[in-house]
C-alpha atoms as a PDB file:
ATOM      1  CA  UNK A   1      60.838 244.848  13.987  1.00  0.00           C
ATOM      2  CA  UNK A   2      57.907 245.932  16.591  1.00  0.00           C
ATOM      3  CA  UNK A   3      55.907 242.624  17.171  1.00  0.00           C
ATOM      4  CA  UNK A   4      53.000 242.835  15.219  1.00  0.00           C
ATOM      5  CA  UNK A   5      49.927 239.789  15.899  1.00  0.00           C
ATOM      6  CA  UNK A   6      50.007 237.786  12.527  1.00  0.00           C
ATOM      7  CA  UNK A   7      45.990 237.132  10.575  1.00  0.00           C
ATOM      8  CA  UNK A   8      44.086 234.224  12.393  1.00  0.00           C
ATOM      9  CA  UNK A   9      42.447 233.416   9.125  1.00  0.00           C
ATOM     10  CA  UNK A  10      43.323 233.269   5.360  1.00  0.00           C
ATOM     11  CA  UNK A  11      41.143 235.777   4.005  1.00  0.00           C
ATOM     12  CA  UNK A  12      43.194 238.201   6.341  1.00  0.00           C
ATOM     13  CA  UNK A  13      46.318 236.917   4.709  1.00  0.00           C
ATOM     14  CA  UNK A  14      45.438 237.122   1.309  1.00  0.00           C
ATOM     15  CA  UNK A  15      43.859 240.376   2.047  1.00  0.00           C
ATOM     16  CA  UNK A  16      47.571 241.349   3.420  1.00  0.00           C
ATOM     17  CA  UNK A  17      49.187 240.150   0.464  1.00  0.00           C
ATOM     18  CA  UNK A  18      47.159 241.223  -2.289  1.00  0.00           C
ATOM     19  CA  UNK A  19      47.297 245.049  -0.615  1.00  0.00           C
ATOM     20  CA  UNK A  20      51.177 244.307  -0.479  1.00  0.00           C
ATOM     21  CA  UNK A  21      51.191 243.951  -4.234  1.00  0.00           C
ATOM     22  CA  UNK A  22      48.566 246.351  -4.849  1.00  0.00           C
ATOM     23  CA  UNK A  23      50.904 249.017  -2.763  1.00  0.00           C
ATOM     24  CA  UNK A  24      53.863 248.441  -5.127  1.00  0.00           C
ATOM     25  CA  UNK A  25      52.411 248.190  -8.157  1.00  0.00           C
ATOM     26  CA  UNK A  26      50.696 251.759  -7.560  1.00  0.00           C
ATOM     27  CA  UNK A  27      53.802 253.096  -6.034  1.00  0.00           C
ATOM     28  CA  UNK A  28      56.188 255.069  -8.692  1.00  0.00           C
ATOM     29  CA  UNK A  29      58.757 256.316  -6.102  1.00  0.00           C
ATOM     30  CA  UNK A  30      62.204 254.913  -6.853  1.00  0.00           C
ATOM     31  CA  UNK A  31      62.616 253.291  -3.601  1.00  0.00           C
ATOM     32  CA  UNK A  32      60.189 250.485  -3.340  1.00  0.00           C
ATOM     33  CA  UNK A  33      59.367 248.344   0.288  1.00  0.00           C
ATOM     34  CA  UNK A  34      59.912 245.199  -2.016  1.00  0.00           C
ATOM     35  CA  UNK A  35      62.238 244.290  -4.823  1.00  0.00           C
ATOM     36  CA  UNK A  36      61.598 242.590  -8.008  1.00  0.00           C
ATOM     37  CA  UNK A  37      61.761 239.805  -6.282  1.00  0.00           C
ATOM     38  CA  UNK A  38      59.757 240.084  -3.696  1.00  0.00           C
ATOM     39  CA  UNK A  39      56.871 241.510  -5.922  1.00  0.00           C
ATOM     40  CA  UNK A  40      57.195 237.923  -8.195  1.00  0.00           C
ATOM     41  CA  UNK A  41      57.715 235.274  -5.582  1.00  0.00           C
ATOM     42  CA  UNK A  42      53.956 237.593  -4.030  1.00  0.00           C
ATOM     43  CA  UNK A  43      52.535 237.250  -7.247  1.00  0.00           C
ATOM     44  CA  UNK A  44      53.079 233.549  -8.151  1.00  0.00           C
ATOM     45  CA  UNK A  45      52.165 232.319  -4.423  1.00  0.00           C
ATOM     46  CA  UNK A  46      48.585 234.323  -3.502  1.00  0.00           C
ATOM     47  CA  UNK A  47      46.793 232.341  -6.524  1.00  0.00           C
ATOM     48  CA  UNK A  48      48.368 229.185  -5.260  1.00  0.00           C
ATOM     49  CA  UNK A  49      47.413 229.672  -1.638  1.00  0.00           C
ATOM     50  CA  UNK A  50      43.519 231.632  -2.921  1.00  0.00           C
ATOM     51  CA  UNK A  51      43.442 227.986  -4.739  1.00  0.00           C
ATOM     52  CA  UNK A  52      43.788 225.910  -2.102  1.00  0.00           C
ATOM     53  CA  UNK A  53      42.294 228.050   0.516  1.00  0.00           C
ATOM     54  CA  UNK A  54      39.010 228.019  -2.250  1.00  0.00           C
ATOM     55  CA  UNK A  55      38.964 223.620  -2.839  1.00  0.00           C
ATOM     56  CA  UNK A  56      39.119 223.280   0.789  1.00  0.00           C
ATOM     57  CA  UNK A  57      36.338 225.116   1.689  1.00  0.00           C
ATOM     58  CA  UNK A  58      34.604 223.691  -1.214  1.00  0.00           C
ATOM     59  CA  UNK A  59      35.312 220.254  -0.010  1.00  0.00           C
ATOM     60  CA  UNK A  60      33.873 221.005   3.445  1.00  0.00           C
ATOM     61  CA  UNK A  61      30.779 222.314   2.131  1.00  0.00           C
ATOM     62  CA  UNK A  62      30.058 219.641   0.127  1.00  0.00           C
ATOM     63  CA  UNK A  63      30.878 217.329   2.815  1.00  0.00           C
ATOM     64  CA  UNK A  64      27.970 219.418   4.950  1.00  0.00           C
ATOM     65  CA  UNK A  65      25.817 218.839   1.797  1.00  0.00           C
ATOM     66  CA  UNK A  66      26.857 214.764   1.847  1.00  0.00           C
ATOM     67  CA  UNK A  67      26.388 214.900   5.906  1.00  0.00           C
ATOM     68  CA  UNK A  68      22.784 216.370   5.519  1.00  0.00           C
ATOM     69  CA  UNK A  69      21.639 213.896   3.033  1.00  0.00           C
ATOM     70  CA  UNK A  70      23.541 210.824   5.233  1.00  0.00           C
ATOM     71  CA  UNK A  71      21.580 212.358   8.232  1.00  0.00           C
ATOM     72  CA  UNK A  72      18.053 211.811   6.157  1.00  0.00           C
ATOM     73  CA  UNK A  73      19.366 208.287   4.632  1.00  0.00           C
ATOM     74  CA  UNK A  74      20.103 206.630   7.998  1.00  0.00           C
ATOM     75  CA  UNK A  75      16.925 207.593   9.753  1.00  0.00           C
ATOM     76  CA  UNK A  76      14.920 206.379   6.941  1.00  0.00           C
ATOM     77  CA  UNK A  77      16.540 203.179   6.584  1.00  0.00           C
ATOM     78  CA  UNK A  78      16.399 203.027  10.605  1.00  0.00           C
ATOM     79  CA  UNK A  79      12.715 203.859  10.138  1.00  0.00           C
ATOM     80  CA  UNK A  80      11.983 201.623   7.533  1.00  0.00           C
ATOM     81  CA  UNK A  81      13.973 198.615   8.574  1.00  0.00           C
ATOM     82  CA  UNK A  82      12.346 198.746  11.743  1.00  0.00           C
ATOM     83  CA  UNK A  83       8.546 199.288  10.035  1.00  0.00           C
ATOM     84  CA  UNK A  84       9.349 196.195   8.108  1.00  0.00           C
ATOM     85  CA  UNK A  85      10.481 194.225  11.547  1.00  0.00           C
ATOM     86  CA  UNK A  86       7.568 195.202  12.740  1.00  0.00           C
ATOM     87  CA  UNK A  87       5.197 194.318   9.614  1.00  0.00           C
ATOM     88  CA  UNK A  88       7.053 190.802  10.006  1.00  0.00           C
ATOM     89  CA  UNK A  89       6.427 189.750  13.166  1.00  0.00           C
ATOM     90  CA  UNK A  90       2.796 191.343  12.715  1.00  0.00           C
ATOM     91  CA  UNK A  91       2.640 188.125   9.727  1.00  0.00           C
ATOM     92  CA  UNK A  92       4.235 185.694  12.508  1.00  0.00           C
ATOM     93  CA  UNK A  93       0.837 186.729  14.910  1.00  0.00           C
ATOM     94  CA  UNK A  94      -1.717 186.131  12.282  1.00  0.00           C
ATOM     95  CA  UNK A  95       0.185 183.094  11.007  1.00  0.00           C
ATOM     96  CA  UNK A  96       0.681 184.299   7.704  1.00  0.00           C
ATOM     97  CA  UNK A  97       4.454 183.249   8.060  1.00  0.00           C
ATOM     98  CA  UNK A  98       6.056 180.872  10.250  1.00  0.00           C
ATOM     99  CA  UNK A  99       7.331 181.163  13.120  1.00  0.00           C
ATOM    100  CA  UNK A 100      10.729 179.793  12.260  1.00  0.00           C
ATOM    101  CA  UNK A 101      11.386 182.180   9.216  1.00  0.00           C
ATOM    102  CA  UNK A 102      11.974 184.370  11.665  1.00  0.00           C
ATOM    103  CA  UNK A 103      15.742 183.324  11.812  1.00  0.00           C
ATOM    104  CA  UNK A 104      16.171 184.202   8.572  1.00  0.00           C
ATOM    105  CA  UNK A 105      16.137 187.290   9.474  1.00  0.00           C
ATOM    106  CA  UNK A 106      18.717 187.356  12.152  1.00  0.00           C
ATOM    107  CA  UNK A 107      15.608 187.517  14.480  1.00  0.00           C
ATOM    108  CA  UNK A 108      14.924 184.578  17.294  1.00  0.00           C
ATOM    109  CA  UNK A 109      10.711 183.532  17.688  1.00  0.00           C
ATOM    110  CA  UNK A 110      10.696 183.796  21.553  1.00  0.00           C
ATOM    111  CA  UNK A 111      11.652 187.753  21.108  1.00  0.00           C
ATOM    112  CA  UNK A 112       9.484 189.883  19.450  1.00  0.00           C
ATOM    113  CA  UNK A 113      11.613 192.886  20.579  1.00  0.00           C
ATOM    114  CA  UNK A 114      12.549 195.160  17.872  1.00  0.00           C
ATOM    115  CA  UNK A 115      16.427 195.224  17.495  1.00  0.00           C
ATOM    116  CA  UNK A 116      18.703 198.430  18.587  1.00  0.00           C
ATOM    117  CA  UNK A 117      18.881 200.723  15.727  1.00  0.00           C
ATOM    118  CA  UNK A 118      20.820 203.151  17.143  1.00  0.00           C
ATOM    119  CA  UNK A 119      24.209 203.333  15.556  1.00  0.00           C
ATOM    120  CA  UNK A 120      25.391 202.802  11.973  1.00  0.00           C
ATOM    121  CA  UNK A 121      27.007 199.834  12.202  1.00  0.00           C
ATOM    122  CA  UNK A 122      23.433 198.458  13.461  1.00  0.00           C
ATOM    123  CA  UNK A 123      21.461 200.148  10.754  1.00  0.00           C
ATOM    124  CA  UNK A 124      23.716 198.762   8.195  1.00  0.00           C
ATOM    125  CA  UNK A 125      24.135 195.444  10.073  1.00  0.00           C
ATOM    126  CA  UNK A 126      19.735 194.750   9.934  1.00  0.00           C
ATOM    127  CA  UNK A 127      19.255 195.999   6.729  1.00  0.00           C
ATOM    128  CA  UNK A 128      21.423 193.698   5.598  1.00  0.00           C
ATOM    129  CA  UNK A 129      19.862 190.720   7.892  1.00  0.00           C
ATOM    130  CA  UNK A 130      16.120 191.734   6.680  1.00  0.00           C
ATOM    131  CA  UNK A 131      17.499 191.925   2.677  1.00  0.00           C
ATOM    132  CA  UNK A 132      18.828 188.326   3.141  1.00  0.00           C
ATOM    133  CA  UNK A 133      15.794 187.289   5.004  1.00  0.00           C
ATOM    134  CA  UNK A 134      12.843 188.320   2.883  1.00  0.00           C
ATOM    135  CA  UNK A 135      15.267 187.082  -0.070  1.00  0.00           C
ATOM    136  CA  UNK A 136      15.465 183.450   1.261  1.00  0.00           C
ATOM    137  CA  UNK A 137      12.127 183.574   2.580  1.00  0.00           C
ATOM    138  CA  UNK A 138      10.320 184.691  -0.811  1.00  0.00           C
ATOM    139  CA  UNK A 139      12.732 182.100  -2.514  1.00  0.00           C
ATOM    140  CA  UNK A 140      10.991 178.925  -0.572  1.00  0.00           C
ATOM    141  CA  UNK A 141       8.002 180.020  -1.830  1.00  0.00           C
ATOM    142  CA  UNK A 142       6.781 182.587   0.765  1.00  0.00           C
ATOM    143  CA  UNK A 143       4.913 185.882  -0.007  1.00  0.00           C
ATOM    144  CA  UNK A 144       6.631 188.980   0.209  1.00  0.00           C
ATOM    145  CA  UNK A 145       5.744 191.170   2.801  1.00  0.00           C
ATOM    146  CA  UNK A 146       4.287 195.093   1.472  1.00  0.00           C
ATOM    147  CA  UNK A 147       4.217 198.485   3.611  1.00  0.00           C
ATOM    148  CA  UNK A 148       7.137 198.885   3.451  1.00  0.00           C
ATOM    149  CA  UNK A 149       8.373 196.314   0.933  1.00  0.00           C
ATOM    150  CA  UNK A 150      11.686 195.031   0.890  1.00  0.00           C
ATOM    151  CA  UNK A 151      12.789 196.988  -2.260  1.00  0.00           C
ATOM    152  CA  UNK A 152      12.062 200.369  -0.077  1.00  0.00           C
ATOM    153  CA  UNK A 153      14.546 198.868   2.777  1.00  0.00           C
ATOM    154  CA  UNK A 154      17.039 198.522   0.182  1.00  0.00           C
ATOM    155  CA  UNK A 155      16.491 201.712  -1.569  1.00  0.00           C
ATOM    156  CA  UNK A 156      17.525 203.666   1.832  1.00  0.00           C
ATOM    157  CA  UNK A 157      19.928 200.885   2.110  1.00  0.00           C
ATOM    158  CA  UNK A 158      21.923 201.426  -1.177  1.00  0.00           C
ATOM    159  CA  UNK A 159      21.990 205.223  -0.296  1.00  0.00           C
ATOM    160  CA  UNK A 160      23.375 205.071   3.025  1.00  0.00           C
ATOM    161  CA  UNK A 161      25.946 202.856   2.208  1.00  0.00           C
ATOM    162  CA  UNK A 162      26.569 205.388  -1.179  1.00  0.00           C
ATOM    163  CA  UNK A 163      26.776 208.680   1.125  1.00  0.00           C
ATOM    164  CA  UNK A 164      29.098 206.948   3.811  1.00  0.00           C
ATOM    165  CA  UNK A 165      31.401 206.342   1.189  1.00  0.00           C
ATOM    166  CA  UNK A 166      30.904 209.576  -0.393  1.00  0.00           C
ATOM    167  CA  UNK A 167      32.006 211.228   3.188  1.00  0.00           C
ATOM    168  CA  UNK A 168      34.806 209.162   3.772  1.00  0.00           C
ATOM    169  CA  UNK A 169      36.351 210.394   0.517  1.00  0.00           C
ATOM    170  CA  UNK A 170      35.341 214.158   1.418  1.00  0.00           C
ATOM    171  CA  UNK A 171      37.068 213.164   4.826  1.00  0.00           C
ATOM    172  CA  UNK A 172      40.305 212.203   3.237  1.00  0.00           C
ATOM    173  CA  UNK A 173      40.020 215.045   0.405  1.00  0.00           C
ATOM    174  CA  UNK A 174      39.664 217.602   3.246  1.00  0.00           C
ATOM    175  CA  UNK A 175      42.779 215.897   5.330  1.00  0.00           C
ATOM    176  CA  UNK A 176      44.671 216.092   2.377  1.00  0.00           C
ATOM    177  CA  UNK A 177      43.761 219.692   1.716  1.00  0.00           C
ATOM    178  CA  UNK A 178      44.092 221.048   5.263  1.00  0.00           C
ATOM    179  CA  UNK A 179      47.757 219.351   5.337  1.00  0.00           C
ATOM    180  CA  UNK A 180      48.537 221.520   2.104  1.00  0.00           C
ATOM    181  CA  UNK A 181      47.062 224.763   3.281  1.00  0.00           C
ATOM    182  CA  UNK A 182      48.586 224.537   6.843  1.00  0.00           C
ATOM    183  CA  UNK A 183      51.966 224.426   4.973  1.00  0.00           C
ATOM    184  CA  UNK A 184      51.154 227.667   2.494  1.00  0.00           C
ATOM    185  CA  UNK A 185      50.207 229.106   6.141  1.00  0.00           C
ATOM    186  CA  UNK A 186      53.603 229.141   7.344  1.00  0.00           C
ATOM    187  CA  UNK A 187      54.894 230.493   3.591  1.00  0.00           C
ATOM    188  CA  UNK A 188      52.309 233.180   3.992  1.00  0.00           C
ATOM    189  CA  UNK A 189      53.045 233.847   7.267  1.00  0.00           C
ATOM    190  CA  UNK A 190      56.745 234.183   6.706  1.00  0.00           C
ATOM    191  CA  UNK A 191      55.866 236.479   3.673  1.00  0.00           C
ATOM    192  CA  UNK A 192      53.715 238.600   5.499  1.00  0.00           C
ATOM    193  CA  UNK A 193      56.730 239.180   8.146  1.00  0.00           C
ATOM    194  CA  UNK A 194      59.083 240.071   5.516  1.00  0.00           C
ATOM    195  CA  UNK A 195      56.731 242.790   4.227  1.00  0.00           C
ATOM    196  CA  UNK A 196      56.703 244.002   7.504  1.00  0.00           C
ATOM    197  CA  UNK A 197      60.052 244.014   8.187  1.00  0.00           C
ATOM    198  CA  UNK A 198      61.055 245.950   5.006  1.00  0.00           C
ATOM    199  CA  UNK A 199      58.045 248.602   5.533  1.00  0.00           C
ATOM    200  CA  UNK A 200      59.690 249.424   8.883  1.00  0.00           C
ATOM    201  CA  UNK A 201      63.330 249.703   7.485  1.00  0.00           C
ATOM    202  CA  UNK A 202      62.379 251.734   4.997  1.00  0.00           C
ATOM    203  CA  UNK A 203      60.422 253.897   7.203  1.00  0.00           C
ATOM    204  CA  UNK A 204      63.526 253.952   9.786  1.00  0.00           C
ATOM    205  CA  UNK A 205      65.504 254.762   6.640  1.00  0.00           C
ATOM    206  CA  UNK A 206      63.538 257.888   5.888  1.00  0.00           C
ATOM    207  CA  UNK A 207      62.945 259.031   9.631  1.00  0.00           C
ATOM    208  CA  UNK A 208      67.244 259.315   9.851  1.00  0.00           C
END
């Protein structure tokens, strides 16, 4: 057989195959490129691999969809968890809160510094800290702080923590798929050759 490039992508594999079965079915000359069998074991594997080849690209846009929204979710809990630092320590200047609440919060009273915000682990780490603060704080009898309010910290809170989750099961869904459709690959690879292979012996056939 001539070497022929195989498809780089599976739409150019199930567009192989289906025009494969497509050929034979609309060809009513005795001597077929593929036999019965052939024909079946075509027809029962291009829905399997269109199936897979359709839920993983389903997965991975709805993982872009679930990325998007965790992009928007951390920067507002970043935002607001730092608004609400800063709101505190605003109440620790005019003396509307002690001084020493501030450890409550994971925060020390000689460092008015706002903390670094700038991974996930962070984020999740001071919205936590704040939550239990204002929660321990408010329960000795202090007000709660407003603009932003706690409940708004743990609003963006609750759905960052829901959308990580949600992409770590879209990351193992699309792992899962991708280890499935790399095996169909190979079958429709090896397919694909074989119809190859038996076009050019039947063409060798009717050239002697």
């Amino acid at each position: 057989m001539s070497a022929k490039k195989l498809p780089e992508t599976d739409d150019e594999r199930i567009g192989i195959l289906r025009a494969a079965v497509e050929r034979e079915e609309e060809n009513e000359r005795w001597d077929k490129v593929l036999s019965l069998a052939n024909l079946e074991e075509l027809r029962l594997f291009i829905p399997i691999f269109e199936g897979a080849h359709f839920i993983l690209n389903r997965a991975m846009e709805e993982r872009d969809k679930t990325k998007n929204q965790y992009n928007e979710y951390f920067k507002n809990t970043q935002l607001y968890i730092s608004h609400f630092i800063q709101v505190l320590f605003l109440a620790v200047i005019r003396h509307e809160i002690k001084a020493e609440s501030l450890a409550l919060y994971g925060l020390q009273e000689n460092d008015p510094s706002l903390p670094d915000l700038s991974t996930e682990e962070a984020v999740l780490t001071w919205a936590e800290n704040v939550i239990h603060g204002e929660s321990e704080r408010t329960v000795r009898g202090g007000i709660s702080l407003y603009n932003p309010t706690i409940a708004k910290v743990k609003v963006y809170y609750e759905l960052l923590k829901e959308s990580i989750h949600t992409l770590s099961v879209y990351d193992k869904n699309i792992i899962r798929s991708q280890n499935k459709i790399n095996d169909l690959r190979i079958k429709a690879d090896t397919l694909i050759q074989k119809i190859w292979t038996k076009a050019e012996e039947q063409y060798e056939r009717a050239d002697r």
